[in-house]
N, C-alpha and C. Protein backbone atom coordinates (compact mmCIF):
# COMPACT_ATOMS: atom_id res chain seq x y z
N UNK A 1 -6.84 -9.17 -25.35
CA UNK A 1 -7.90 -9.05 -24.37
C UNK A 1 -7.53 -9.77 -23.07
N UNK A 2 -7.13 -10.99 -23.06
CA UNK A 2 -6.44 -11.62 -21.85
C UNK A 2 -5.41 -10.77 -21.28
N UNK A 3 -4.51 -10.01 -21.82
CA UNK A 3 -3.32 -9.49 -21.06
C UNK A 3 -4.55 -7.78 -20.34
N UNK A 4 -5.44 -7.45 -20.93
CA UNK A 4 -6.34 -6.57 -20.11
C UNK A 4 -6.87 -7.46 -18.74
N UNK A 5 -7.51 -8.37 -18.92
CA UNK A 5 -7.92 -8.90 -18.08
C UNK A 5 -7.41 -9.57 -16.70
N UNK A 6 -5.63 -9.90 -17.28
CA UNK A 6 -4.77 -9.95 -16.02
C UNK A 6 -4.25 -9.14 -15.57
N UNK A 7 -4.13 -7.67 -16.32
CA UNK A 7 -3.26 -6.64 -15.57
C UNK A 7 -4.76 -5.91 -14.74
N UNK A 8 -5.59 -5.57 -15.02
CA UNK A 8 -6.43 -5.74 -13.84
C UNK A 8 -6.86 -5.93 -12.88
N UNK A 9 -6.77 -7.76 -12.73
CA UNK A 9 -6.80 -8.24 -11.96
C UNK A 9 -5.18 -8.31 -10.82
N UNK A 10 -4.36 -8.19 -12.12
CA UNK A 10 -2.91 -7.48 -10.70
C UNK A 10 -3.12 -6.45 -10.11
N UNK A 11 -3.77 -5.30 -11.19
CA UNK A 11 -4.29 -3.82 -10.84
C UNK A 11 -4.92 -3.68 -9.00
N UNK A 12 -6.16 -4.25 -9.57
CA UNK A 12 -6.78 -4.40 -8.05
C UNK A 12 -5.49 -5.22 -6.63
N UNK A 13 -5.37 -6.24 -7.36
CA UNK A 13 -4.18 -6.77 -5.98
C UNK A 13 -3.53 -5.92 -5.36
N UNK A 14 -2.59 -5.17 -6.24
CA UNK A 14 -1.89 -4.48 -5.86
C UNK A 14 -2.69 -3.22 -5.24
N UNK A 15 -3.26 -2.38 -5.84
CA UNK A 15 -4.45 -1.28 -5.24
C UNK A 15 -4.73 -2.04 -3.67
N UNK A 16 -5.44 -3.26 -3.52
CA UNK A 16 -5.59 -3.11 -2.12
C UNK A 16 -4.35 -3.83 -1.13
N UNK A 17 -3.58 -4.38 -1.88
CA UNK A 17 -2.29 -4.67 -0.72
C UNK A 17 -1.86 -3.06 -0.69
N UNK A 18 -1.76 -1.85 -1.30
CA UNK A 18 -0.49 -0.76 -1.16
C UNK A 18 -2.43 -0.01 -0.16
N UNK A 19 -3.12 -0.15 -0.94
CA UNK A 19 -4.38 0.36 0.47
C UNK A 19 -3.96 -0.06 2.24
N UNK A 20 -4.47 -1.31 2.21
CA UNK A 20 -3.85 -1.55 3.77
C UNK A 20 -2.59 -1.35 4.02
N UNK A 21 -1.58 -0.80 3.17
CA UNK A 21 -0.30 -0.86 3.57
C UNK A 21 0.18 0.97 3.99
N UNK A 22 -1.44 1.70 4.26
CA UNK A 22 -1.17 3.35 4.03
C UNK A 22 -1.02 3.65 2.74
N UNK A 23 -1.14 3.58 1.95
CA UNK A 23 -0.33 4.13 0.73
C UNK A 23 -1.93 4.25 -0.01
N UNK A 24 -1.68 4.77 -1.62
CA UNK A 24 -3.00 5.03 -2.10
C UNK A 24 -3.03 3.99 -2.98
N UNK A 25 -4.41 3.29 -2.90
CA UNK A 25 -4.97 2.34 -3.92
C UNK A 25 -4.63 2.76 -5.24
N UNK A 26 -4.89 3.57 -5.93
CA UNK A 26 -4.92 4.57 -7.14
C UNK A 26 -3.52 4.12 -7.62
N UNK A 27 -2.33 4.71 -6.85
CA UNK A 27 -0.96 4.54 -7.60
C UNK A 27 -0.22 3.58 -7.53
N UNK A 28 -0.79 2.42 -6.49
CA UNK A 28 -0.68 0.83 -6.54
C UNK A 28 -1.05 0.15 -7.71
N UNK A 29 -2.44 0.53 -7.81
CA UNK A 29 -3.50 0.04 -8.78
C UNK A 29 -2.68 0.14 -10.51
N UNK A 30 -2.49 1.67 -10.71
CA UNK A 30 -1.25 1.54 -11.68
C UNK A 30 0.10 0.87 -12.00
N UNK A 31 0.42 0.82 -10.80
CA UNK A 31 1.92 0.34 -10.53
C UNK A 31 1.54 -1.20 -11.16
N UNK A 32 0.92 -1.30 -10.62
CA UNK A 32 0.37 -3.49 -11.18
C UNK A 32 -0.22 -3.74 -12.00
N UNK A 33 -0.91 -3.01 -12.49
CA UNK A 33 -1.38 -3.13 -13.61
C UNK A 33 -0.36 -2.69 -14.56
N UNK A 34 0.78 -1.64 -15.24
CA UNK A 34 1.37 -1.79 -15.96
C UNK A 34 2.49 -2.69 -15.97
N UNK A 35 3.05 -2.83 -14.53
CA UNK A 35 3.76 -4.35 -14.75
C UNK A 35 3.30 -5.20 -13.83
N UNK A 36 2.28 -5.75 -14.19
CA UNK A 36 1.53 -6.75 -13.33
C UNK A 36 2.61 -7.67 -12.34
N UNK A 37 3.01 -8.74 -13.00
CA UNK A 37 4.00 -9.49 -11.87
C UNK A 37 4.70 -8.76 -10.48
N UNK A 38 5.87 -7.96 -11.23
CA UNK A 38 6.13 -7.04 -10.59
C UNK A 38 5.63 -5.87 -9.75
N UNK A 39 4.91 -5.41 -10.41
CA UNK A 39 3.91 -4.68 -9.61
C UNK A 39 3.73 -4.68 -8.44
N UNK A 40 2.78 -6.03 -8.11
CA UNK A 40 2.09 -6.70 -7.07
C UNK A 40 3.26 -7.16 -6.29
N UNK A 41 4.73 -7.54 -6.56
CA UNK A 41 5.80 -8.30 -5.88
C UNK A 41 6.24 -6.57 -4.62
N UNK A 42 6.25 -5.92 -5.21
CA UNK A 42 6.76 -4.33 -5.01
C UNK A 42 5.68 -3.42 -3.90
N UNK A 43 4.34 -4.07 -4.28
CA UNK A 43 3.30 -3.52 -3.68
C UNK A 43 3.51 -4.45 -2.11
N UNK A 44 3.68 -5.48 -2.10
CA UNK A 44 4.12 -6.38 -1.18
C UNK A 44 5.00 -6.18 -0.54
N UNK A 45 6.44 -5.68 -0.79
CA UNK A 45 7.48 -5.36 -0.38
C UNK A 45 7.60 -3.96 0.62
N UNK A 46 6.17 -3.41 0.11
CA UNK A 46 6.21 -2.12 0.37
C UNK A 46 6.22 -1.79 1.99
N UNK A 47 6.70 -0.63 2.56
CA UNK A 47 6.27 -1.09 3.92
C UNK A 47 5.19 -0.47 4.59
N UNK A 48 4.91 -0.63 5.77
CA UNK A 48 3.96 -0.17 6.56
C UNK A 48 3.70 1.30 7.24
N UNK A 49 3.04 2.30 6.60
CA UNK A 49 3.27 3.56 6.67
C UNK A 49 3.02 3.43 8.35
N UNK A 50 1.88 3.20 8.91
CA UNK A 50 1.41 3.36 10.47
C UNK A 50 2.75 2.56 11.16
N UNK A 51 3.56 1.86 10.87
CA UNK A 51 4.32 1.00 11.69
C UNK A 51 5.86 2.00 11.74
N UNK A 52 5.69 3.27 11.25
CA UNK A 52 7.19 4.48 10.89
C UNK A 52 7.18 4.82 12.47
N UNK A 53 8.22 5.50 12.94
CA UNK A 53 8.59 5.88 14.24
C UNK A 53 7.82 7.68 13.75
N UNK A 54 7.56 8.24 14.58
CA UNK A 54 7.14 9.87 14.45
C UNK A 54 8.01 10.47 15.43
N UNK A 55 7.90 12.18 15.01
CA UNK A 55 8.40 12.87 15.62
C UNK A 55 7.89 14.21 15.65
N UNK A 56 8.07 15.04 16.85
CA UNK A 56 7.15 16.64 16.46
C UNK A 56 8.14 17.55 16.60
N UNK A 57 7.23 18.33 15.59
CA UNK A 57 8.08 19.89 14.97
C UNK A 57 8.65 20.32 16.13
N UNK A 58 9.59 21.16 16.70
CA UNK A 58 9.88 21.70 18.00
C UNK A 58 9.60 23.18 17.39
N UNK A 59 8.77 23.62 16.15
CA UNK A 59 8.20 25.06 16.11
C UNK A 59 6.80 25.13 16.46
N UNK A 60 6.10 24.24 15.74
CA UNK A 60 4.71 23.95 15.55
C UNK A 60 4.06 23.28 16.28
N UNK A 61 4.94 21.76 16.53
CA UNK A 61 3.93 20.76 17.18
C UNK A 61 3.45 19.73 16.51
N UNK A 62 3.51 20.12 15.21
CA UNK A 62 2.74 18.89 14.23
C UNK A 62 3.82 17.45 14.36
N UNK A 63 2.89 16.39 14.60
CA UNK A 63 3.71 14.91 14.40
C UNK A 63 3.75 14.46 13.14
N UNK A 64 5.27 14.29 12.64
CA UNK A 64 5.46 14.03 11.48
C UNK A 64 6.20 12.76 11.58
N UNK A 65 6.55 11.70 10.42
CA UNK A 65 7.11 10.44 10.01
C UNK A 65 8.93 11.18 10.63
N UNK A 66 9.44 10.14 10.83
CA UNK A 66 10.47 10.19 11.34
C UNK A 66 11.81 10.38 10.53
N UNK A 67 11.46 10.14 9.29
CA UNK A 67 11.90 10.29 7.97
C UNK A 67 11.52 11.61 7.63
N UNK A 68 10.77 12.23 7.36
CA UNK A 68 10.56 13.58 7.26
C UNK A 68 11.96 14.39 7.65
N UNK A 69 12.35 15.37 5.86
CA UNK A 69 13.43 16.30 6.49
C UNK A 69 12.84 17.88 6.96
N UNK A 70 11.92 17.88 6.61
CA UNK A 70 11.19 19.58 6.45
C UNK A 70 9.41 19.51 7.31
N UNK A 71 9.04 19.95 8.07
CA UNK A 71 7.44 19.99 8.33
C UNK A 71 6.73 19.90 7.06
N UNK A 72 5.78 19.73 7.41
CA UNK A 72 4.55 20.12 6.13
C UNK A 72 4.33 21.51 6.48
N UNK A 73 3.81 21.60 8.07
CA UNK A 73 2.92 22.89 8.18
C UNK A 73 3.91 23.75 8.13
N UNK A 74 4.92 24.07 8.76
CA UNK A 74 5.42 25.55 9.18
C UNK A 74 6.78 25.74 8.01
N UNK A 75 7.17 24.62 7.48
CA UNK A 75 8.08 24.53 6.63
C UNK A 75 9.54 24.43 7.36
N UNK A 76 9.79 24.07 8.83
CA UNK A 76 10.91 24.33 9.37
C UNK A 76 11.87 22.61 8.98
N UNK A 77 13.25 23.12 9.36
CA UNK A 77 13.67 22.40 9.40
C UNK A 77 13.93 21.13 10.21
N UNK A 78 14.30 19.42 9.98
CA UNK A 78 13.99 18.86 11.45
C UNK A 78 15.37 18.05 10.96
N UNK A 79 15.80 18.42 12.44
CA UNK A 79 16.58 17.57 12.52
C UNK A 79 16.28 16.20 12.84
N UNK A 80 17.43 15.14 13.31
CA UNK A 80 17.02 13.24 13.57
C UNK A 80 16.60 13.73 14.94
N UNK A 81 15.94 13.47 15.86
CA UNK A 81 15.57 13.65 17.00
C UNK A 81 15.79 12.45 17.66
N UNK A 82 16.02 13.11 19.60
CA UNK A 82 17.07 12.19 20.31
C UNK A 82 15.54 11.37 20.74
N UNK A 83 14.47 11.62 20.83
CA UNK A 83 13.31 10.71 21.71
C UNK A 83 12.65 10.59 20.05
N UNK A 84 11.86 9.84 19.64
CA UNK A 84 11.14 9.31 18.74
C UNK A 84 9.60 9.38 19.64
N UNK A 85 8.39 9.14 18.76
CA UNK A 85 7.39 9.17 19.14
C UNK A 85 7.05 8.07 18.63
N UNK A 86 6.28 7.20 19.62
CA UNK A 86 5.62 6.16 19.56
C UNK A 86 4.88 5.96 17.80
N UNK A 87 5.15 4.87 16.84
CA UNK A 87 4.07 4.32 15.52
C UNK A 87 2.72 4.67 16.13
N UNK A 88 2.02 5.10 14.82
CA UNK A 88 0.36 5.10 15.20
C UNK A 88 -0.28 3.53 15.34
N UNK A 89 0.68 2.42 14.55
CA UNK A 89 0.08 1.04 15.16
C UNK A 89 0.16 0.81 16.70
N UNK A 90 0.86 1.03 17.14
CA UNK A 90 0.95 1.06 18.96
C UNK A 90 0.25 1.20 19.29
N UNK A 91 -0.81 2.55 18.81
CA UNK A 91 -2.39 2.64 19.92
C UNK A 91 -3.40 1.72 19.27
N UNK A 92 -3.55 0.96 18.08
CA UNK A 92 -4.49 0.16 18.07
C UNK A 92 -4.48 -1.07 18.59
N UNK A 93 -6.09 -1.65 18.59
CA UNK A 93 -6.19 -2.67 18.75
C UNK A 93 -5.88 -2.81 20.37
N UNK A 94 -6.21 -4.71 20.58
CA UNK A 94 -5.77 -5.18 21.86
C UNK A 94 -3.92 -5.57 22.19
N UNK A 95 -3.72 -5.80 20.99
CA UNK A 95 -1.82 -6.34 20.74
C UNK A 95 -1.57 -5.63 20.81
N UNK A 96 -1.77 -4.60 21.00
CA UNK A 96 -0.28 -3.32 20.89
C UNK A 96 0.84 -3.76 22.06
N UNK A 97 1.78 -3.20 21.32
CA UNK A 97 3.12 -3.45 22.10
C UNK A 97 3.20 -2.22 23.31
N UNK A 98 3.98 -2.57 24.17
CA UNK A 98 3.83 -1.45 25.11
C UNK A 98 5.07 -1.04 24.93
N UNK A 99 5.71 0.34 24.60
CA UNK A 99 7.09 0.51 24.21
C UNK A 99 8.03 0.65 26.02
């Protein structure tokens, strides 16, 4: 009953560190809870989806992660692109960096 009660409580940790980190609570929440310690060390490690460089389709238009090899929408191919598009953290807040 104790080892329920701490992988849980990693469960949730991890669920809301991989939450604010972009990612989904849900498969954090698993991730730490079946190996709790670890879990939560990994959920931590993880990085910052809004802090990725973007880039847009040159078919479509859609802004995709910069990492992205294929669109979502149109299915085209992308190459590394020579200009990057500004992180979506850049427009928040008062700190934003000015690139």
């Amino acid at each position: 009953m104790a080892y329920v009660v701490i992988a849980v409580c990693f469960g949730l940790a991890g669920g809301f560190v991989g939450k604010l980190k972009g990612s989904s609570f849900f498969l954090w929440f698993l991730i730490s809870g079946i190996v709790p310690f670890f879990g939560l060390l990994a959920a931590i490690a993880y990085r910052f989806d809004h802090d990725e460089l973007r880039r847009t389709c040159p078919e479509c238009g859609r802004v995709t992660k910069i990492y992205d090899a294929l669109c979502t929408r149109c299915g085209a191919e992308l190459d590394f692109p020579e200009v990057a598009v500004a992180p979506e953290s850049w427009g928040r807040g008062p700190t934003a960096p000015t690139p």
